[in-house]
C-alpha atoms as a PDB file:
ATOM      1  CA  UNK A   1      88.368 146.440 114.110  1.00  0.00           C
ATOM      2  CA  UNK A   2      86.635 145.256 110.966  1.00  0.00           C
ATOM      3  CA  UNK A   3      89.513 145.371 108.923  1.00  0.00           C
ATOM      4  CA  UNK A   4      91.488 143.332 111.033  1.00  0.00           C
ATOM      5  CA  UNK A   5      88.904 141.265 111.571  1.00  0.00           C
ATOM      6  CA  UNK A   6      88.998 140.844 107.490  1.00  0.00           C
ATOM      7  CA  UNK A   7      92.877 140.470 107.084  1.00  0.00           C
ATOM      8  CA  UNK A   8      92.584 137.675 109.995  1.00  0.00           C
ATOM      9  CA  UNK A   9      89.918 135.749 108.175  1.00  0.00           C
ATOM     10  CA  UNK A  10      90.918 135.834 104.929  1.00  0.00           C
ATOM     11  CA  UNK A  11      94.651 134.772 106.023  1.00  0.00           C
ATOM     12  CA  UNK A  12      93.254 131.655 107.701  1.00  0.00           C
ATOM     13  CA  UNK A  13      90.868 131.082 105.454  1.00  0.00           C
ATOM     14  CA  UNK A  14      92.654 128.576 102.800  1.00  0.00           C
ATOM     15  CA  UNK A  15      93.390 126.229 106.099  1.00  0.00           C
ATOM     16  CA  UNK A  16      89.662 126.168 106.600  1.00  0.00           C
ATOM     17  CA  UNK A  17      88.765 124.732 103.616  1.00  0.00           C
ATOM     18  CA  UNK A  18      89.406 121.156 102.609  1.00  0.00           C
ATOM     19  CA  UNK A  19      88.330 119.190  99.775  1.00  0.00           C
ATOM     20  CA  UNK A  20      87.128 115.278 100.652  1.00  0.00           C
ATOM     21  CA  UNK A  21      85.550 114.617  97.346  1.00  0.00           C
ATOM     22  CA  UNK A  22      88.591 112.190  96.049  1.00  0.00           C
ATOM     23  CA  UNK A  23      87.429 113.665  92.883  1.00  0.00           C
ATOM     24  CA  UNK A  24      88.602 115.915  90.130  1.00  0.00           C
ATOM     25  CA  UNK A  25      86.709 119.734  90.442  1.00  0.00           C
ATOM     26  CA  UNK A  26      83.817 120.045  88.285  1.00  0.00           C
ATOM     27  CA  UNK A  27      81.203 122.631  87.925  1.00  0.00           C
ATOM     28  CA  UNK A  28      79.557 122.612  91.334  1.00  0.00           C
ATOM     29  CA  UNK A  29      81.082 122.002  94.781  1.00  0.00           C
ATOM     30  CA  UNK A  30      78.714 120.188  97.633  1.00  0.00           C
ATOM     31  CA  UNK A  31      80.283 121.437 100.711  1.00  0.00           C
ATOM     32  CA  UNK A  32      79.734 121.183 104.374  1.00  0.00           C
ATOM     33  CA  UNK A  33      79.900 123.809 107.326  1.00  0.00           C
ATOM     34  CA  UNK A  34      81.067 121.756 110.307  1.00  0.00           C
ATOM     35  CA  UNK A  35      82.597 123.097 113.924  1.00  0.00           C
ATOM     36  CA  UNK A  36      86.635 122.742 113.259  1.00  0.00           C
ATOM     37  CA  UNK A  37      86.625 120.488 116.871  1.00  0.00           C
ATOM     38  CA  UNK A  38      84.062 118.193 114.823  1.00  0.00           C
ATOM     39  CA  UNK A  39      84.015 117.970 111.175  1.00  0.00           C
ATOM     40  CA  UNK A  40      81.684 115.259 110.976  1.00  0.00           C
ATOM     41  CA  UNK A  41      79.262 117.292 112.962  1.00  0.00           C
ATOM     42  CA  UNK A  42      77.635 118.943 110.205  1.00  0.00           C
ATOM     43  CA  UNK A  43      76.065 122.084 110.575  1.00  0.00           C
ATOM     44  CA  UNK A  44      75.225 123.299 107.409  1.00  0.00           C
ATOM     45  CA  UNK A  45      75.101 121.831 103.492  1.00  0.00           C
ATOM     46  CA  UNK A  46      75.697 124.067 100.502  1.00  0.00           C
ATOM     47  CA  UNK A  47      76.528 124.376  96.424  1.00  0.00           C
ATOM     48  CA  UNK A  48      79.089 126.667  95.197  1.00  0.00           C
ATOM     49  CA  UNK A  49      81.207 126.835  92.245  1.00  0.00           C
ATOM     50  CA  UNK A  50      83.130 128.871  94.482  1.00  0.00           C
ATOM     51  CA  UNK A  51      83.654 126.933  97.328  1.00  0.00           C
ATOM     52  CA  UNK A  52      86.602 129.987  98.526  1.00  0.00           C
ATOM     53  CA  UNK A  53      84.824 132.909  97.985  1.00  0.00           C
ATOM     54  CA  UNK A  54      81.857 131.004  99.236  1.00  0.00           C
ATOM     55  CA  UNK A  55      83.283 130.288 102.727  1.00  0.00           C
ATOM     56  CA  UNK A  56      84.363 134.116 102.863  1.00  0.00           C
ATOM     57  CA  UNK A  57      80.675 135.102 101.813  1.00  0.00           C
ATOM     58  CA  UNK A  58      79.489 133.104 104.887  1.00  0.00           C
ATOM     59  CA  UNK A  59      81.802 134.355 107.184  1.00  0.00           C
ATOM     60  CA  UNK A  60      81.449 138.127 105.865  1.00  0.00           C
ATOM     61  CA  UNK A  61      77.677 137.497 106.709  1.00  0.00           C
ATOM     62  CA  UNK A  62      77.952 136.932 109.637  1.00  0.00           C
ATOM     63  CA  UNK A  63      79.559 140.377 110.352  1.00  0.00           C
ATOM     64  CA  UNK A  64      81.634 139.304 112.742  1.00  0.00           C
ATOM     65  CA  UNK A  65      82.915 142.017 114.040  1.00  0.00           C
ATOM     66  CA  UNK A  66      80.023 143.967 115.093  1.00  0.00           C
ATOM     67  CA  UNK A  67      78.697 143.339 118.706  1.00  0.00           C
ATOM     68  CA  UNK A  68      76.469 140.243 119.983  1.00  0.00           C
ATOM     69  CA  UNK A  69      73.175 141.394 119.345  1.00  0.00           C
ATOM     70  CA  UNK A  70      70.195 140.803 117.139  1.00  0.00           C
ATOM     71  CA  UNK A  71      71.514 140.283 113.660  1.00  0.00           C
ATOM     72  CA  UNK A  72      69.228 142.622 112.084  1.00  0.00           C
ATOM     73  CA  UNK A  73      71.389 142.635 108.746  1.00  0.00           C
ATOM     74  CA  UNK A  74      70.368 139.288 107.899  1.00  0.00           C
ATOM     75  CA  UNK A  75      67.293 139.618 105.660  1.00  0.00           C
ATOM     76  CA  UNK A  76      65.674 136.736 106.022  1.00  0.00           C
ATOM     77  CA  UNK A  77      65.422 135.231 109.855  1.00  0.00           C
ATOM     78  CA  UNK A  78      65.620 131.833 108.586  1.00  0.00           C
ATOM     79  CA  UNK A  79      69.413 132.135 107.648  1.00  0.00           C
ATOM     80  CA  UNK A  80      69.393 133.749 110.994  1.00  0.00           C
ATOM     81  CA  UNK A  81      70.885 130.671 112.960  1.00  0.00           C
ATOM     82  CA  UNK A  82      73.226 130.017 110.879  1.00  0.00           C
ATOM     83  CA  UNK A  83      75.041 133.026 111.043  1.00  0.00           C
ATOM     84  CA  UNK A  84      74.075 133.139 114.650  1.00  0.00           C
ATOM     85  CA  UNK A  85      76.927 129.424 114.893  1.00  0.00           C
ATOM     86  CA  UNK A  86      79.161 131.288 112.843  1.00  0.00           C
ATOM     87  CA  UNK A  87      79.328 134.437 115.116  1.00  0.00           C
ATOM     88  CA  UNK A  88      79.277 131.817 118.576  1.00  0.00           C
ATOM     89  CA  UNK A  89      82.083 129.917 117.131  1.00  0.00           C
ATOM     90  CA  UNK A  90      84.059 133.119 116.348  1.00  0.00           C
ATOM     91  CA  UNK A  91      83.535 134.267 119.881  1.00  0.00           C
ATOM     92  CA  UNK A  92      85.394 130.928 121.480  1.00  0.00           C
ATOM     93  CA  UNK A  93      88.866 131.395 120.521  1.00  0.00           C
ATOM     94  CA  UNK A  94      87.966 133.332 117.264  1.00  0.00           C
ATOM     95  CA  UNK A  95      87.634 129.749 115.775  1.00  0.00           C
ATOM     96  CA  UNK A  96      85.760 129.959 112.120  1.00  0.00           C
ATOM     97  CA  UNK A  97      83.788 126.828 110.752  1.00  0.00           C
ATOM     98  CA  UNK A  98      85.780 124.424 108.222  1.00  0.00           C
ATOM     99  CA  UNK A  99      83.978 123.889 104.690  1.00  0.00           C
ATOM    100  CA  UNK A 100      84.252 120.168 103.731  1.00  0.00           C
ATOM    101  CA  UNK A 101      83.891 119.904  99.739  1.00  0.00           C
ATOM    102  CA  UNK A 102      82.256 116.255  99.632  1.00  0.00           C
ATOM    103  CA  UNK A 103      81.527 116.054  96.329  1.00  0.00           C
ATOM    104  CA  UNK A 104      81.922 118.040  92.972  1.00  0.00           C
ATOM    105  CA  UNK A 105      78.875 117.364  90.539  1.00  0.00           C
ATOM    106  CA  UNK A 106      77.590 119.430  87.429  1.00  0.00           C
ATOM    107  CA  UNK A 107      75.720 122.810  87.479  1.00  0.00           C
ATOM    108  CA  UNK A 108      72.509 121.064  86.682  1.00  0.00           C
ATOM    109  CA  UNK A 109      72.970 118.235  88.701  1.00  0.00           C
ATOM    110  CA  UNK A 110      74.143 120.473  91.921  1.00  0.00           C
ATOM    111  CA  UNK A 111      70.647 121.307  93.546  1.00  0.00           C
ATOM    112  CA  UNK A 112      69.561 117.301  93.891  1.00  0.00           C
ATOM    113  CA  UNK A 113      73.083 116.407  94.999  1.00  0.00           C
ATOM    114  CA  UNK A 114      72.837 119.234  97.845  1.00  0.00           C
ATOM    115  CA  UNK A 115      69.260 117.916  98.568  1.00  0.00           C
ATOM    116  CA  UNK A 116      70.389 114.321  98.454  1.00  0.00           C
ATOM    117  CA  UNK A 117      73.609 115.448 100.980  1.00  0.00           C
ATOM    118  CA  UNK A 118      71.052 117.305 103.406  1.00  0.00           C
ATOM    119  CA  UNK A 119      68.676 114.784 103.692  1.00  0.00           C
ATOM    120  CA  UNK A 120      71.684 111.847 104.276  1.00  0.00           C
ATOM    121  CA  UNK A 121      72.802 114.193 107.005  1.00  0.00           C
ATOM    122  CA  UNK A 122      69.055 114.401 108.550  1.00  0.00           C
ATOM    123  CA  UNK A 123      69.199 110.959 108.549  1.00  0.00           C
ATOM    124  CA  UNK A 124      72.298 110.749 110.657  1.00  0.00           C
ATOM    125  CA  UNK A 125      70.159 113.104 112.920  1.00  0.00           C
ATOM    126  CA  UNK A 126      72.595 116.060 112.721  1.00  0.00           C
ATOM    127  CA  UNK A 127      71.775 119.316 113.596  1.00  0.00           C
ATOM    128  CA  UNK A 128      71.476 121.344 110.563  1.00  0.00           C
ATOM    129  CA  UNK A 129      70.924 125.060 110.083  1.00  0.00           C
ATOM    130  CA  UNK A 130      70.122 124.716 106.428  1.00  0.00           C
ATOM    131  CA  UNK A 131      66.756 126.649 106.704  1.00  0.00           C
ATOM    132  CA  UNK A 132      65.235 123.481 104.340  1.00  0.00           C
ATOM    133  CA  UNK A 133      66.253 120.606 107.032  1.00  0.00           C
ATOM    134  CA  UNK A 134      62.978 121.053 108.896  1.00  0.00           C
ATOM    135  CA  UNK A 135      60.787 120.696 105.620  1.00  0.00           C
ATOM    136  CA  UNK A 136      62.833 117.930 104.299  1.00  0.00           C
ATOM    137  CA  UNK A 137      63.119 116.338 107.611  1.00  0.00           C
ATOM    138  CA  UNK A 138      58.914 116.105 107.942  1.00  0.00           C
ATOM    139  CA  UNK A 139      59.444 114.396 104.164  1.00  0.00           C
ATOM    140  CA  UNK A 140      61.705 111.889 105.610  1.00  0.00           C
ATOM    141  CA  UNK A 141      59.123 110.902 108.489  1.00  0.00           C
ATOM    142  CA  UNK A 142      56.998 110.274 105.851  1.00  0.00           C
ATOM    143  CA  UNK A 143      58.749 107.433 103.880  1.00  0.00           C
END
């Protein structure tokens, strides 16, 4: 089961990811995890200078094929929902999230730019799993 699991996702996997930027690849990729039914419904903002085997790290996170239950192999519960989307949208119709690269940036510039791209998406009021939205979210309130 887990191997085919593997074989299916890494097939598909090049179809899930789509670059937006309209610019030439850099360093760092700012990408988004969004519901394939909904790209603009962000779910989740990242940096990766990876953005393949970064998609594949998220999705082999998520263990997908092991059975709906507590995901006790995530270390750290707040990454927990996250991988909790990933594993629900799997379920409907084995669908897998779509990474949107929306912009490529430097290595030193890539943590403000992901910051920046989280906190324009809080703004929008979408529901992020990013386990910094809440935090950054009380900052916005603020201003």
């Amino acid at each position: 089961m887990k191997e085919l699991i593997a074989r299916n996702v890494r097939i598909r996997s090049a179809s899930h990811i789509v670059d937006l930027s309209g610019a030439t690849p850099d360093e760092a990729a700012i990408y988004a995890l969004a519901d394939p039914r909904d790209i603009e419904g962000v779910r989740y903002v990242g940096q990766t200078c990876n953005p393949r085997r970064r998609f594949l790290q998220h999705l082999h996170t998520a263990r997908l094929w092991l059975p709906d239950e507590l995901p006790w192999w995530i270390k750290s519960p707040k990454l927990r929902p996250l991988y909790d989307w990933i594993r629900a949208l799997y379920r409907d119709e084995q669908r897998m999230p779509v990474m949107v690269v929306m912009a490529w940036t430097t290595a030193g510039n890539a943590r403000a730019e992901e910051r920046r791209r989280i906190c324009e998406c809080l703004g929008r009021r979408l529901p992020l799993l990013n386990w910094e939205s809440e935090m950054l979210s009380k900052q916005l309130l603020l201003i």
